[in-house]
PDB file of N, CA and C in Angstrom:
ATOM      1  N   UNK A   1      10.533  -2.176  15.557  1.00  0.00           N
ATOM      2  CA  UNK A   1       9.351  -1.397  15.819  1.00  0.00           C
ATOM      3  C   UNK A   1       8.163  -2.053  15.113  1.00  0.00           C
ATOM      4  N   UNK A   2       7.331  -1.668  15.785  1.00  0.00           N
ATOM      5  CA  UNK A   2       5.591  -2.994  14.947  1.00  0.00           C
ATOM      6  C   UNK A   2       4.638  -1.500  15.375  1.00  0.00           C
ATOM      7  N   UNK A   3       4.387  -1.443  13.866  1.00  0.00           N
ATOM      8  CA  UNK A   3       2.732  -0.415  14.094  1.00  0.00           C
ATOM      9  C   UNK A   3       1.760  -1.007  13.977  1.00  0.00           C
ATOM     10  N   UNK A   4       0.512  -0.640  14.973  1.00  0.00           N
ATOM     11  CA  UNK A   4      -0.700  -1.397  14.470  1.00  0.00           C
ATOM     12  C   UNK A   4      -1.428  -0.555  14.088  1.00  0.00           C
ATOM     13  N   UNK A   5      -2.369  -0.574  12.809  1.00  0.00           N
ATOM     14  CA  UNK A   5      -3.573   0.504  12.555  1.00  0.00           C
ATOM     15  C   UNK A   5      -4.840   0.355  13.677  1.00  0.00           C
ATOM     16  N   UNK A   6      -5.020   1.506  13.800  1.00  0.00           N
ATOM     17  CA  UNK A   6      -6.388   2.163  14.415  1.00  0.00           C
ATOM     18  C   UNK A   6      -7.566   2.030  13.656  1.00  0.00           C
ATOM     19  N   UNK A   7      -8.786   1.529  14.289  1.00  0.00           N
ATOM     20  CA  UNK A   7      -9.970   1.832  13.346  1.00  0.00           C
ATOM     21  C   UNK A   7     -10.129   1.017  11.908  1.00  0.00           C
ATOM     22  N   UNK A   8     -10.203   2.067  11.045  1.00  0.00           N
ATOM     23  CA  UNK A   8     -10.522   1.442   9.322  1.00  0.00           C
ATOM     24  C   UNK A   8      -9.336   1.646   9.266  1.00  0.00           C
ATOM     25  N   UNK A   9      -8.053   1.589   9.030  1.00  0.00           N
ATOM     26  CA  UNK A   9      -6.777   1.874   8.336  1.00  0.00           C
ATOM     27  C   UNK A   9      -6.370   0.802   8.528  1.00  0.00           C
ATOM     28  N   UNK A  10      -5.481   0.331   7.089  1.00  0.00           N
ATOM     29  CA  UNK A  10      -4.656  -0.629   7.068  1.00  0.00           C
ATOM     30  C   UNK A  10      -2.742   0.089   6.563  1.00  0.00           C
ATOM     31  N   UNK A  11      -2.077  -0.777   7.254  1.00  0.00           N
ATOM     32  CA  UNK A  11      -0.637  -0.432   7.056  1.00  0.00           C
ATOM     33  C   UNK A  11      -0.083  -1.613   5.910  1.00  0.00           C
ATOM     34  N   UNK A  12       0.379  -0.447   4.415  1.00  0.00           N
ATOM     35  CA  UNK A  12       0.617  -1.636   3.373  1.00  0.00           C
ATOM     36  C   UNK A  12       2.338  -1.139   3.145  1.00  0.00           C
ATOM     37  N   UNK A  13       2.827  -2.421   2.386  1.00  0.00           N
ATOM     38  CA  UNK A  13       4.183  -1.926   1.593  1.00  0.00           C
ATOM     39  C   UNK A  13       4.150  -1.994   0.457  1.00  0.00           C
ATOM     40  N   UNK A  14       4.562  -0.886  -0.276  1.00  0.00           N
ATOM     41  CA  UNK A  14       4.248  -0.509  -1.547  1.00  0.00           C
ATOM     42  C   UNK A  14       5.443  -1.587  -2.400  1.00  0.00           C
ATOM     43  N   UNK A  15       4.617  -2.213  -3.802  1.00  0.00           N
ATOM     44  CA  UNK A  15       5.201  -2.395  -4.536  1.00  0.00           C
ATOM     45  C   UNK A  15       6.609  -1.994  -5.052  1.00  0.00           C
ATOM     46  N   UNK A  16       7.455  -2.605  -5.697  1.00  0.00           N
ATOM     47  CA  UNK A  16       8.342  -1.689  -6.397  1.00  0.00           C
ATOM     48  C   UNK A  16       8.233  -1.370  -7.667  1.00  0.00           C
ATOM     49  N   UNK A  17       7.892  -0.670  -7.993  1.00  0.00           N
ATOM     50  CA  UNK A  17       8.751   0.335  -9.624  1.00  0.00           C
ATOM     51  C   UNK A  17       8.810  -0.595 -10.725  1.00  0.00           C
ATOM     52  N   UNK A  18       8.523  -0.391 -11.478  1.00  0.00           N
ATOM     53  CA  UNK A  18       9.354  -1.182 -12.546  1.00  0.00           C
ATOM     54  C   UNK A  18      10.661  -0.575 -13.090  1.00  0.00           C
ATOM     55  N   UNK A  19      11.673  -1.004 -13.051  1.00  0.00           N
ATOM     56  CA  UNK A  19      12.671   0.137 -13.781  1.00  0.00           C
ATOM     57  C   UNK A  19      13.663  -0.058 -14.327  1.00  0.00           C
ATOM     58  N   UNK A  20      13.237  -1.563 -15.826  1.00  0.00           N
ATOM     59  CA  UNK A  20      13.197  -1.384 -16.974  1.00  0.00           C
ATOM     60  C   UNK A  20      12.127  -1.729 -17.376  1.00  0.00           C
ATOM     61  N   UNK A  21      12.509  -1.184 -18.665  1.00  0.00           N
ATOM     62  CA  UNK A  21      11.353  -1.773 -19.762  1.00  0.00           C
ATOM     63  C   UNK A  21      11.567  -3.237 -21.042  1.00  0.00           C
ATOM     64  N   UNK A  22      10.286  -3.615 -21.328  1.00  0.00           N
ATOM     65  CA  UNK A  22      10.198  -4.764 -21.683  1.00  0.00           C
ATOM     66  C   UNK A  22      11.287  -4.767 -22.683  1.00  0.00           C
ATOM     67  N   UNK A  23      11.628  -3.643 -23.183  1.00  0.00           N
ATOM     68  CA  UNK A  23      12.811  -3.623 -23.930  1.00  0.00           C
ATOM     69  C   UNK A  23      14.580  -3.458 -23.934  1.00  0.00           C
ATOM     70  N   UNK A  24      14.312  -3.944 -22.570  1.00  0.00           N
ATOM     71  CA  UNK A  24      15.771  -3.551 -21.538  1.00  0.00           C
ATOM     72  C   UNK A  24      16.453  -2.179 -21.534  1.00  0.00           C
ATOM     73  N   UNK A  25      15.400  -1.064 -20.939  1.00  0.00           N
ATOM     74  CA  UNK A  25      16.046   0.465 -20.973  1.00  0.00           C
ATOM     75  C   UNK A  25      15.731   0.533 -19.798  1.00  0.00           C
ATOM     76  N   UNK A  26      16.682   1.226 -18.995  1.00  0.00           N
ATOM     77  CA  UNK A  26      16.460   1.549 -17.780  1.00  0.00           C
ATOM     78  C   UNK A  26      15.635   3.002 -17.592  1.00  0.00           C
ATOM     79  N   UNK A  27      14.369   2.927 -16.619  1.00  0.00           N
ATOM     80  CA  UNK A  27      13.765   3.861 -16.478  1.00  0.00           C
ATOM     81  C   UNK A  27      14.451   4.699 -14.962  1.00  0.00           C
ATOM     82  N   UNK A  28      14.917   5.734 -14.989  1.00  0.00           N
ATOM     83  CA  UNK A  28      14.984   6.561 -14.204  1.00  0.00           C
ATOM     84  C   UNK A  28      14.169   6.947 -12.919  1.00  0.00           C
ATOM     85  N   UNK A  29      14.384   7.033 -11.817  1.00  0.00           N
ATOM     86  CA  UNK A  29      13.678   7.042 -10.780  1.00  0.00           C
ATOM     87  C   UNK A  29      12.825   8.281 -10.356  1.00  0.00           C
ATOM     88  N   UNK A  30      13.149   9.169 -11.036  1.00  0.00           N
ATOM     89  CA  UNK A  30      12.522  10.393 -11.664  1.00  0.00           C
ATOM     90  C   UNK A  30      11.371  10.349 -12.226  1.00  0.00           C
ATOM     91  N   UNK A  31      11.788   9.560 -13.429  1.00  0.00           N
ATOM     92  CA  UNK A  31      10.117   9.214 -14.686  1.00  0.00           C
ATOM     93  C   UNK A  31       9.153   8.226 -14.083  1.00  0.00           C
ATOM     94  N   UNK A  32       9.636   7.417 -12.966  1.00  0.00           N
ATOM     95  CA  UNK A  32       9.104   5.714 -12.815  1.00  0.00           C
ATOM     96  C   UNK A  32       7.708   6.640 -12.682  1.00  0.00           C
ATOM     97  N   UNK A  33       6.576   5.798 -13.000  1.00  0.00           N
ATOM     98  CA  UNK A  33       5.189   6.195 -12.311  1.00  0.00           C
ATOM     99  C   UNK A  33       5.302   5.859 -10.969  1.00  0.00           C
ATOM    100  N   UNK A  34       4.601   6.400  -9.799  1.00  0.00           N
ATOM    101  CA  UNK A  34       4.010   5.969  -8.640  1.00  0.00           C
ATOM    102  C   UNK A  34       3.057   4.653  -8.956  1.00  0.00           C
ATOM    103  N   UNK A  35       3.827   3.422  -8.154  1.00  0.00           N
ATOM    104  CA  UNK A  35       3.220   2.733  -8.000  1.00  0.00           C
ATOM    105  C   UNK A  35       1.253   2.378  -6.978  1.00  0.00           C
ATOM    106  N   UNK A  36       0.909   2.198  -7.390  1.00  0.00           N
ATOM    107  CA  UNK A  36      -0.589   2.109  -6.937  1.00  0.00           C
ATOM    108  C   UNK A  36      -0.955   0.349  -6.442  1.00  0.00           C
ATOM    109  N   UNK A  37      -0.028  -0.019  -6.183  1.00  0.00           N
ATOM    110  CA  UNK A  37      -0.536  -1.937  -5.603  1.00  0.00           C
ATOM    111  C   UNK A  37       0.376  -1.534  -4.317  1.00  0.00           C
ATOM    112  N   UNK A  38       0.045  -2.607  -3.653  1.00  0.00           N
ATOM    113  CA  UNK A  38       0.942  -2.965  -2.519  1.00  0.00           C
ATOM    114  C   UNK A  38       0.642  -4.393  -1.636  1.00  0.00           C
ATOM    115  N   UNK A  39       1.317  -4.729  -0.478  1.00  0.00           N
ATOM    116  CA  UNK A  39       0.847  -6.021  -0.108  1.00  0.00           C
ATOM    117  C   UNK A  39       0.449  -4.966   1.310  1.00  0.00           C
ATOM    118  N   UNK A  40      -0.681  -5.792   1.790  1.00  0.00           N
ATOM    119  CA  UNK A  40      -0.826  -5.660   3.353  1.00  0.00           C
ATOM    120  C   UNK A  40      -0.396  -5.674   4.469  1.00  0.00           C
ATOM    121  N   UNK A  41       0.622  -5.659   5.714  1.00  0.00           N
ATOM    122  CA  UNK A  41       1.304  -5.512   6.595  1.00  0.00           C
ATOM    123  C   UNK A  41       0.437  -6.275   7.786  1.00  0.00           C
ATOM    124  N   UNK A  42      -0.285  -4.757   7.806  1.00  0.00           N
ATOM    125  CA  UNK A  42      -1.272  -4.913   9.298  1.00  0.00           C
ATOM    126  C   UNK A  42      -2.413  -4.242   9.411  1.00  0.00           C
ATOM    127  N   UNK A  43      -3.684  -4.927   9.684  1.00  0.00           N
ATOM    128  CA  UNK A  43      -4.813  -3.987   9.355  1.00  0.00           C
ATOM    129  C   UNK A  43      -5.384  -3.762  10.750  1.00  0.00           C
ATOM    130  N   UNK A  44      -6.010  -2.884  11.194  1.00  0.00           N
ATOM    131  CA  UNK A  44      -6.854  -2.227  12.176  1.00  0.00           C
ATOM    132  C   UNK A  44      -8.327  -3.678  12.164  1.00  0.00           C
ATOM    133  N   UNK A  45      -8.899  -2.616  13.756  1.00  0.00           N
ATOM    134  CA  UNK A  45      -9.744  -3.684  13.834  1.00  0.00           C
ATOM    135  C   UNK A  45     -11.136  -3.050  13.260  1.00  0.00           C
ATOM    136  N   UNK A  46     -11.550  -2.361  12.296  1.00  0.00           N
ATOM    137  CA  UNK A  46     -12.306  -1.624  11.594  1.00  0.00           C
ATOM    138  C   UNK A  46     -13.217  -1.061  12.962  1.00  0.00           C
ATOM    139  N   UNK A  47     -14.604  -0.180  12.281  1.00  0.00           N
ATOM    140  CA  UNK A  47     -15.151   0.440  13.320  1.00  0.00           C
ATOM    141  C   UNK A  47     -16.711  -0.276  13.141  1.00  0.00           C
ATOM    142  N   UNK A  48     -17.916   0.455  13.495  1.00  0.00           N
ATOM    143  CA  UNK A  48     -19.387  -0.009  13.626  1.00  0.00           C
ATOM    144  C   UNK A  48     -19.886  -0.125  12.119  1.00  0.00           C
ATOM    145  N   UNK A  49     -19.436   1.184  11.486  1.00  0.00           N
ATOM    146  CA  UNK A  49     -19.790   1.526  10.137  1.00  0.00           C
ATOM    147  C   UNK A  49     -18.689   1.124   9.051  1.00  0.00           C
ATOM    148  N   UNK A  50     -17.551   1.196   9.061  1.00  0.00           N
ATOM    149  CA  UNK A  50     -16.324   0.247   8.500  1.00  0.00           C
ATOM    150  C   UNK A  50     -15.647  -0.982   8.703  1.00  0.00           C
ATOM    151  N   UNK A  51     -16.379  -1.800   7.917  1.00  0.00           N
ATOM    152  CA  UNK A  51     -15.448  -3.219   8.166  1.00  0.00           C
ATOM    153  C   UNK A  51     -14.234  -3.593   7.438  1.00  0.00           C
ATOM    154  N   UNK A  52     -13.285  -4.117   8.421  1.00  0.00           N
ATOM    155  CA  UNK A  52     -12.181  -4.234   7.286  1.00  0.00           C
ATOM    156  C   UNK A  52     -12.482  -5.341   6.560  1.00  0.00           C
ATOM    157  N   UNK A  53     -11.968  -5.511   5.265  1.00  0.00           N
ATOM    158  CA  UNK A  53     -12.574  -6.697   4.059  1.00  0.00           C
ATOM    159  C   UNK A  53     -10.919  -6.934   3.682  1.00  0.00           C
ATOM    160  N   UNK A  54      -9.723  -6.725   3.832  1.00  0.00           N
ATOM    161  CA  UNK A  54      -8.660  -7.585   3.476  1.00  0.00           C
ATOM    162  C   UNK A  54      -7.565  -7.638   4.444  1.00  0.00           C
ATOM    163  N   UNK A  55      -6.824  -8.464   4.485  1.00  0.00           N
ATOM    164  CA  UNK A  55      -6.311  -9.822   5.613  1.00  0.00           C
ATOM    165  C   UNK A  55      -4.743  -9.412   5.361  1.00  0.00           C
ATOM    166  N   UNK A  56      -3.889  -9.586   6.062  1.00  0.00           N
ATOM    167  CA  UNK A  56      -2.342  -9.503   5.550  1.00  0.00           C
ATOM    168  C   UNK A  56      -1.785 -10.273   4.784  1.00  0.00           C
ATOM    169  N   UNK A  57      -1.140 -10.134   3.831  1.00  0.00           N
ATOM    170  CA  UNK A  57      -0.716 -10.954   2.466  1.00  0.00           C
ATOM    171  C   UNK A  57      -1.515 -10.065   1.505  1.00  0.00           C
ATOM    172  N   UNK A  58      -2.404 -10.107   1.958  1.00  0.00           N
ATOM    173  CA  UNK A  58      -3.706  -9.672   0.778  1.00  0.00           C
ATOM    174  C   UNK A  58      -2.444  -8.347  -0.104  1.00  0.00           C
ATOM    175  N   UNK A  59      -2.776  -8.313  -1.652  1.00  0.00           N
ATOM    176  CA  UNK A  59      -1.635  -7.641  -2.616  1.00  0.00           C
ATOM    177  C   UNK A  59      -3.418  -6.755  -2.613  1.00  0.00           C
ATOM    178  N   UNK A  60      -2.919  -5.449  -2.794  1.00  0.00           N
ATOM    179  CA  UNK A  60      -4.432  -4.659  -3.385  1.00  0.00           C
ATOM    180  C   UNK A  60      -4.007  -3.492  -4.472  1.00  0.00           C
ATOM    181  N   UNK A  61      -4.705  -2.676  -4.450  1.00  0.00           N
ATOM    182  CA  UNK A  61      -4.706  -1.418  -5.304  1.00  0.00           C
ATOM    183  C   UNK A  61      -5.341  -0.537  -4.168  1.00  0.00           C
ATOM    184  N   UNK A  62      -4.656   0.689  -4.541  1.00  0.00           N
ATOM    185  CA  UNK A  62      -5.389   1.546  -4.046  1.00  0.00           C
ATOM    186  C   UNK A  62      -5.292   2.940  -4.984  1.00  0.00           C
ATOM    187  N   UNK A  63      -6.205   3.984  -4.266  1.00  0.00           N
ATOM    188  CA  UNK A  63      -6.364   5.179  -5.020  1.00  0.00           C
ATOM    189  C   UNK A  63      -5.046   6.235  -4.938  1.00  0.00           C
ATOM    190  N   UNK A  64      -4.535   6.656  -6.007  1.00  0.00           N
ATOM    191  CA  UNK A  64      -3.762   7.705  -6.273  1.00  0.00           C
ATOM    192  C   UNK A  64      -3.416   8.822  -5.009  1.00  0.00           C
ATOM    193  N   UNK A  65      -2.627   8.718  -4.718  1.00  0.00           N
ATOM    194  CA  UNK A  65      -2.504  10.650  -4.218  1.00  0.00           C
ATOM    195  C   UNK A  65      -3.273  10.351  -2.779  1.00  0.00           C
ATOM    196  N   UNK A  66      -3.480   9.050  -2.076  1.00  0.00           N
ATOM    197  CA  UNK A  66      -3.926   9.131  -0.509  1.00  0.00           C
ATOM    198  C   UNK A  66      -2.849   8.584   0.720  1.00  0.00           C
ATOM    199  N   UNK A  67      -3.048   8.058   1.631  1.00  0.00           N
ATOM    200  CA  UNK A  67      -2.654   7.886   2.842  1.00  0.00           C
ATOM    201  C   UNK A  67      -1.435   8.453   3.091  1.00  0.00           C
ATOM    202  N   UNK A  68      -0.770   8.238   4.072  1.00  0.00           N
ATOM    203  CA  UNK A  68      -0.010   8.952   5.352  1.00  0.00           C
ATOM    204  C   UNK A  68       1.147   7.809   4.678  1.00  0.00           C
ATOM    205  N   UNK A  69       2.405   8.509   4.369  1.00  0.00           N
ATOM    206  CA  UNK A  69       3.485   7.769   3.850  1.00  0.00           C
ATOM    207  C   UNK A  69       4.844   7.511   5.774  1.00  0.00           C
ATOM    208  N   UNK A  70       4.810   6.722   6.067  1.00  0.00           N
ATOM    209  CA  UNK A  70       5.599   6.113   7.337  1.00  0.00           C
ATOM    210  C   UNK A  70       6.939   5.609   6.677  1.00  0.00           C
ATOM    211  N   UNK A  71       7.823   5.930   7.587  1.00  0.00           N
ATOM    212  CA  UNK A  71       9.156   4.707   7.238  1.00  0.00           C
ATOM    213  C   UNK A  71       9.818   4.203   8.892  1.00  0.00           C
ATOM    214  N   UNK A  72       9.695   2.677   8.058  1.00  0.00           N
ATOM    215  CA  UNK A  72      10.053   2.307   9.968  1.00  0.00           C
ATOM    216  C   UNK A  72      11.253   1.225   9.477  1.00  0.00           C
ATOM    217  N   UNK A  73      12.154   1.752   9.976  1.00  0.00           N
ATOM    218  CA  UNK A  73      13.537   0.049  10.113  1.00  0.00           C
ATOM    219  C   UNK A  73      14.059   0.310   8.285  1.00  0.00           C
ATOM    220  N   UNK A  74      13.832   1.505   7.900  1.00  0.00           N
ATOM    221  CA  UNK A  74      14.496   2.011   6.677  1.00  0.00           C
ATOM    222  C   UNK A  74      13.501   1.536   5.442  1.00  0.00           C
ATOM    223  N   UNK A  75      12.560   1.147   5.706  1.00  0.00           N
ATOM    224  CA  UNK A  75      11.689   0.483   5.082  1.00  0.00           C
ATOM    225  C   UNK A  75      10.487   1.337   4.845  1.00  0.00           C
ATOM    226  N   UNK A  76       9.986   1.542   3.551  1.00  0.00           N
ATOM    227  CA  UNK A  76       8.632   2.954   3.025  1.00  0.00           C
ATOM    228  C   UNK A  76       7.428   2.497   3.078  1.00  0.00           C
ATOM    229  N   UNK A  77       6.198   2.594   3.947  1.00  0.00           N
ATOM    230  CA  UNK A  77       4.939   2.179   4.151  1.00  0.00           C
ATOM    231  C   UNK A  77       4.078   3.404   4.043  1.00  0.00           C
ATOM    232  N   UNK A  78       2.999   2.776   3.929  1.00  0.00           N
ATOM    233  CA  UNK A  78       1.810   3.495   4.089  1.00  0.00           C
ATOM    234  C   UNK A  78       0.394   3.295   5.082  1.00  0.00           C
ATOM    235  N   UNK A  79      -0.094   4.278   5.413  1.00  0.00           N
ATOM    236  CA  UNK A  79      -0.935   4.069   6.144  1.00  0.00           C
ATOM    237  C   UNK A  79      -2.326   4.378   5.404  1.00  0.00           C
ATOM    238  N   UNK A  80      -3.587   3.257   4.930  1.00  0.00           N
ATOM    239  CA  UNK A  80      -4.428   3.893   4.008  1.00  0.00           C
ATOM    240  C   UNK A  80      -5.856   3.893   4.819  1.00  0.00           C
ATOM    241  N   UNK A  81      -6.810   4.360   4.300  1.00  0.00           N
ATOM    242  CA  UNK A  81      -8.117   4.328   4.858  1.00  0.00           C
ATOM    243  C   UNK A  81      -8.888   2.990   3.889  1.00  0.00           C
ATOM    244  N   UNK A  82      -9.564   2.141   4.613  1.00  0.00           N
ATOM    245  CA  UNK A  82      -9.762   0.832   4.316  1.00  0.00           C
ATOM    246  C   UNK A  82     -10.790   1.755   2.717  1.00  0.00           C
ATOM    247  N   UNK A  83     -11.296   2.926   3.113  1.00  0.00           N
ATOM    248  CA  UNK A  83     -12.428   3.401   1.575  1.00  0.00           C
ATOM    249  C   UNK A  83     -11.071   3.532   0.825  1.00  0.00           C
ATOM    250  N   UNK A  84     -10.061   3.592   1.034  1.00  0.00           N
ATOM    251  CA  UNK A  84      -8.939   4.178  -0.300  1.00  0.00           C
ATOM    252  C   UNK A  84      -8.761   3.285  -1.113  1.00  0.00           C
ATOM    253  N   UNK A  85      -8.910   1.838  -0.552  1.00  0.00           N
ATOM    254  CA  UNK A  85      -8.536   0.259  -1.116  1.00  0.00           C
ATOM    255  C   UNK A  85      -9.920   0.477  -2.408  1.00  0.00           C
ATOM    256  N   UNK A  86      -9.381   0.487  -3.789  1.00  0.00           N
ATOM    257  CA  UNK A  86     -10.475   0.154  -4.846  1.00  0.00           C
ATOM    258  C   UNK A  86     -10.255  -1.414  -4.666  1.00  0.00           C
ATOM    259  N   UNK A  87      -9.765  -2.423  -4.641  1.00  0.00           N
ATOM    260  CA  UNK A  87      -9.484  -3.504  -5.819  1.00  0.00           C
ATOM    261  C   UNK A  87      -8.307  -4.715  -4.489  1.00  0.00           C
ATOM    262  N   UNK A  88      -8.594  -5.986  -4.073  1.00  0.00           N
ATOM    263  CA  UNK A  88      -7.427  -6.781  -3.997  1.00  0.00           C
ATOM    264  C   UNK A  88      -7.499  -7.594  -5.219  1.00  0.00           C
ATOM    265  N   UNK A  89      -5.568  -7.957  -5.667  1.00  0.00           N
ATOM    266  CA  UNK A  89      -5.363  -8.309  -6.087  1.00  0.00           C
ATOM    267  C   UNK A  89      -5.150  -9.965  -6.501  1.00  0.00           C
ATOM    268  N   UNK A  90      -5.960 -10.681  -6.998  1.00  0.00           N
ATOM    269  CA  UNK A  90      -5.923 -12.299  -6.848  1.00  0.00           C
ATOM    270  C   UNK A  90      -4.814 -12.834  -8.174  1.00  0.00           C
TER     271      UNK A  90
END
């Protein structure tokens, strides 16, 4: 299955977890924080007033607590609004 975003939305895959610590303890999948990076998938073709500004590969950040969570081929994505992207990652 292949999604393409609509508009300003880009489709990312979220980072994983860290889950140990620098001190070799395993963190629980319970405690892990929500990760906030991800890499890019597939981005939309933005609109008049939204341009999209990052490319697939592109690793970014985005804001806490937004987009539309998808799972396609057993695999956990997201769908974000190109304003949700604070930050790519270089």
């Amino acid at each position: 299955m292949k999604i393409k975003p609509l508009a300003d939305r880009v489709l990312v895959k979220n980072d994983k977890a860290e889950t140990k610590t620098s001190s070799g303890l395993f963190i629980p999948e319970a405690a892990q924080e929500k990760t906030q990076t991800a890499s890019v998938v597939e981005v939309g073709p933005g609109t008049d007033e939204v341009k999209i500004t990052v490319k697939k590969g592109d690793r970014i950040m985005y804001d806490k607590y937004t987009g539309t969570p998808i799972k396609m081929d057993g695999e956990d994505y997201l769908i974000l609004k190109m304003a949700d992207i604070i930050a790519v990652i270089e």
